[in-house]
Protein backbone atom coordinates (compact mmCIF):
# COMPACT_ATOMS: atom_id res chain seq x y z
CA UNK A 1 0.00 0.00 0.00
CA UNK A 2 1.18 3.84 -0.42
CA UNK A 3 0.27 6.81 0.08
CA UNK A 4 1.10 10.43 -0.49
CA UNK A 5 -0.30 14.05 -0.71
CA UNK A 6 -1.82 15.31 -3.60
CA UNK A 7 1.05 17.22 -4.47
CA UNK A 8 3.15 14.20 -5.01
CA UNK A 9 4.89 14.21 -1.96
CA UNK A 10 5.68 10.55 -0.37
CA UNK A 11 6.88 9.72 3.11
CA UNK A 12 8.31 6.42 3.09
CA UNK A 13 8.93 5.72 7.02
CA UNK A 14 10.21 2.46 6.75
CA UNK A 15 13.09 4.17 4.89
CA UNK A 16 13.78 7.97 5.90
CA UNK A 17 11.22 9.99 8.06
CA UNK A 18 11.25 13.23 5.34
CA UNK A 19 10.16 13.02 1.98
CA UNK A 20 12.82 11.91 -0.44
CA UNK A 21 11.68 11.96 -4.15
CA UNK A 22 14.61 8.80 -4.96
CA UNK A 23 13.49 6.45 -2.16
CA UNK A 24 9.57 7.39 -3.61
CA UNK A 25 10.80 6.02 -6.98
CA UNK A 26 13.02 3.12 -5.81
CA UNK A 27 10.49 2.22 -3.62
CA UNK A 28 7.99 2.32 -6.67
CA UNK A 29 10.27 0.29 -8.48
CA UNK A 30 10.62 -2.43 -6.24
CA UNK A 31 6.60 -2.82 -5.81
CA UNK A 32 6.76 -3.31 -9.67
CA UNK A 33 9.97 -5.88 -9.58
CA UNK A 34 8.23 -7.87 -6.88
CA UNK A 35 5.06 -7.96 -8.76
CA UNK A 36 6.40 -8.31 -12.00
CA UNK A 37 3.38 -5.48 -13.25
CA UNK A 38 4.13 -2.79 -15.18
CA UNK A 39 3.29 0.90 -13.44
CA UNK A 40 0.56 1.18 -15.81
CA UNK A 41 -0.99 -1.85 -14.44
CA UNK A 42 -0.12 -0.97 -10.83
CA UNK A 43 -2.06 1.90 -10.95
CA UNK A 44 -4.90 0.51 -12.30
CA UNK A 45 -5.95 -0.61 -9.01
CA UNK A 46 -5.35 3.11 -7.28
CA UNK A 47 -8.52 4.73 -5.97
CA UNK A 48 -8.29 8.22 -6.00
CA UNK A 49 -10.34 9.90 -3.27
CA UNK A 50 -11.78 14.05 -3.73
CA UNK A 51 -9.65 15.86 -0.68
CA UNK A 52 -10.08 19.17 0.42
CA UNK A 53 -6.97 20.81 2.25
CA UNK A 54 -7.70 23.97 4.10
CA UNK A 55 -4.70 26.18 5.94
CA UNK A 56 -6.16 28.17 8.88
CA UNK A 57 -3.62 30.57 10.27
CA UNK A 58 -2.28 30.35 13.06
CA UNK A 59 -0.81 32.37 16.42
CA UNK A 60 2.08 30.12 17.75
CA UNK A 61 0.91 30.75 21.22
CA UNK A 62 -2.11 28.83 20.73
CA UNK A 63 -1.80 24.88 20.86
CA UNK A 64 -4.76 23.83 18.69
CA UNK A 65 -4.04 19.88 19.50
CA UNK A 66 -4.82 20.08 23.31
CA UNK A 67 -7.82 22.29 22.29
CA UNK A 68 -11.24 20.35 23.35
CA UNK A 69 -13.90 21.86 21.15
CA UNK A 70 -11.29 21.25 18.24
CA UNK A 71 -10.85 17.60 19.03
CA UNK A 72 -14.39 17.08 19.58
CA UNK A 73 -15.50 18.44 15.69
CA UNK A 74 -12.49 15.69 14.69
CA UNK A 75 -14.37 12.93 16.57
CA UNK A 76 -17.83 13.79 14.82
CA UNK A 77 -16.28 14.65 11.63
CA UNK A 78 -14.21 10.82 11.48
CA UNK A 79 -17.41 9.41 12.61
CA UNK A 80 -19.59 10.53 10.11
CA UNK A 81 -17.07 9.49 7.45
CA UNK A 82 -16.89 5.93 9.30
CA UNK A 83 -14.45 3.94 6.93
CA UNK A 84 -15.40 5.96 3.93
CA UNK A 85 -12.01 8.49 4.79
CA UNK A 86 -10.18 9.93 7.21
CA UNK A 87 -9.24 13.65 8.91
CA UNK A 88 -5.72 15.06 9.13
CA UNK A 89 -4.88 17.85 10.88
CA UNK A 90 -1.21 19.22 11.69
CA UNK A 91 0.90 21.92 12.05
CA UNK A 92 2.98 23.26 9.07
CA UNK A 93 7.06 23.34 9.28
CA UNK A 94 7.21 26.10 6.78
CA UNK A 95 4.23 28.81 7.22
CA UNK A 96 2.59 29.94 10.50
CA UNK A 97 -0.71 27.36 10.01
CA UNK A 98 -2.41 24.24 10.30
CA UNK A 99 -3.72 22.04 7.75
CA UNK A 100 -6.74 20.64 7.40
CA UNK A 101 -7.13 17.80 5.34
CA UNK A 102 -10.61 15.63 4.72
CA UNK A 103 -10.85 12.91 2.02
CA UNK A 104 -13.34 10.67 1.44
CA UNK A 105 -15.73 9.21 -1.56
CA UNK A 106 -17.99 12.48 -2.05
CA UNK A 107 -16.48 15.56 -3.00
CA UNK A 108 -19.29 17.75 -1.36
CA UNK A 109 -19.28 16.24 2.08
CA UNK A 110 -15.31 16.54 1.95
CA UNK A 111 -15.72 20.07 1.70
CA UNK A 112 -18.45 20.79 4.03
CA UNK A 113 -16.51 18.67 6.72
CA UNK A 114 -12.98 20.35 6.15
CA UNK A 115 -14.75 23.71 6.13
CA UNK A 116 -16.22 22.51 9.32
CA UNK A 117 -13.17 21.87 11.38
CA UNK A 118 -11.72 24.93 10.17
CA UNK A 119 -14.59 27.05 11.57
CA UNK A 120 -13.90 25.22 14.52
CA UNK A 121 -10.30 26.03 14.72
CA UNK A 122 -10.97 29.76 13.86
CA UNK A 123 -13.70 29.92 16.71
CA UNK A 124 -11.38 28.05 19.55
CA UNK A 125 -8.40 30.17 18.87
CA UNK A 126 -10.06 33.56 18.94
CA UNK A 127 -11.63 32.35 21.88
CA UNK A 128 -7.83 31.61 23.41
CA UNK A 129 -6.48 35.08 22.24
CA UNK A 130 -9.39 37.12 23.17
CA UNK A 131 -11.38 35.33 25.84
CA UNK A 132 -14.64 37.08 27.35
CA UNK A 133 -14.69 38.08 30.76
CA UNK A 134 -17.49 35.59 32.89
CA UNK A 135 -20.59 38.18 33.69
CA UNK A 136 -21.40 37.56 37.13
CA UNK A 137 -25.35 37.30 37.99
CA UNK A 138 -26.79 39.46 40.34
């Protein structure tokens, strides 16, 4: 099995813990040695699934991972997808966000569900950098 992002990029773990575009195409070229297919008939059996990928900006100071209303729209979000896809979320090493990624079999759900988590992740962290004083009852 493999996977990647849709902009090519491959993490082999078993090999190197960054992407490596070599090790992606040796690896590639051993799954077709051991199979004795071609690539054309290797990727006849690929799936693609519609993703949406969503970058929400984000203040260092806030740690969106230990947030509670941000892992609770993950839970709903992966169980209403069930085994039809799957929710990534994590930090960026090169810009000041987080991605959002949703993939599954309909394009339109994808969306609505990524957007969804965003919202969430907008909400919680202008919650954390401008929280609203409690209003005591009288």
């Amino acid at each position: 099995m493999l996977g990647g992002e849709s902009s090519g990029h491959i993490v082999c773990l078993d090999r190197m813990t960054t992407g490596d575009g070599i090790v992606s195409a040796l690896q590639v070229l051993a799954a077709m040695v051991k199979s004795g297919r071609t690539l054309h008939e290797l990727k006849a059996g690929m799936k693609k699934y519609p993703q949406c990928m969503i970058n929400v900006p984000m203040n260092k100071s806030f740690n969106f991972m230990v947030d509670t209303s941000i892992q609770a729209v993950v839970r709903e979000v992966e169980k209403e997808l069930a085994d039809t896809g799957r929710v990534l979320l994590r930090a960026s090493g090169t810009e000041p966000v987080v991605r959002v990624m949703v993939e599954g079999e309909d394009a339109d759900q994808v969306n609505e569900l990524a957007n969804r988590i965003a919202a969430t992740i907008i909400d919680a962290q202008d919650n954390y950098l401008n929280p609203q004083p409690h209003s005591k009852a009288m």
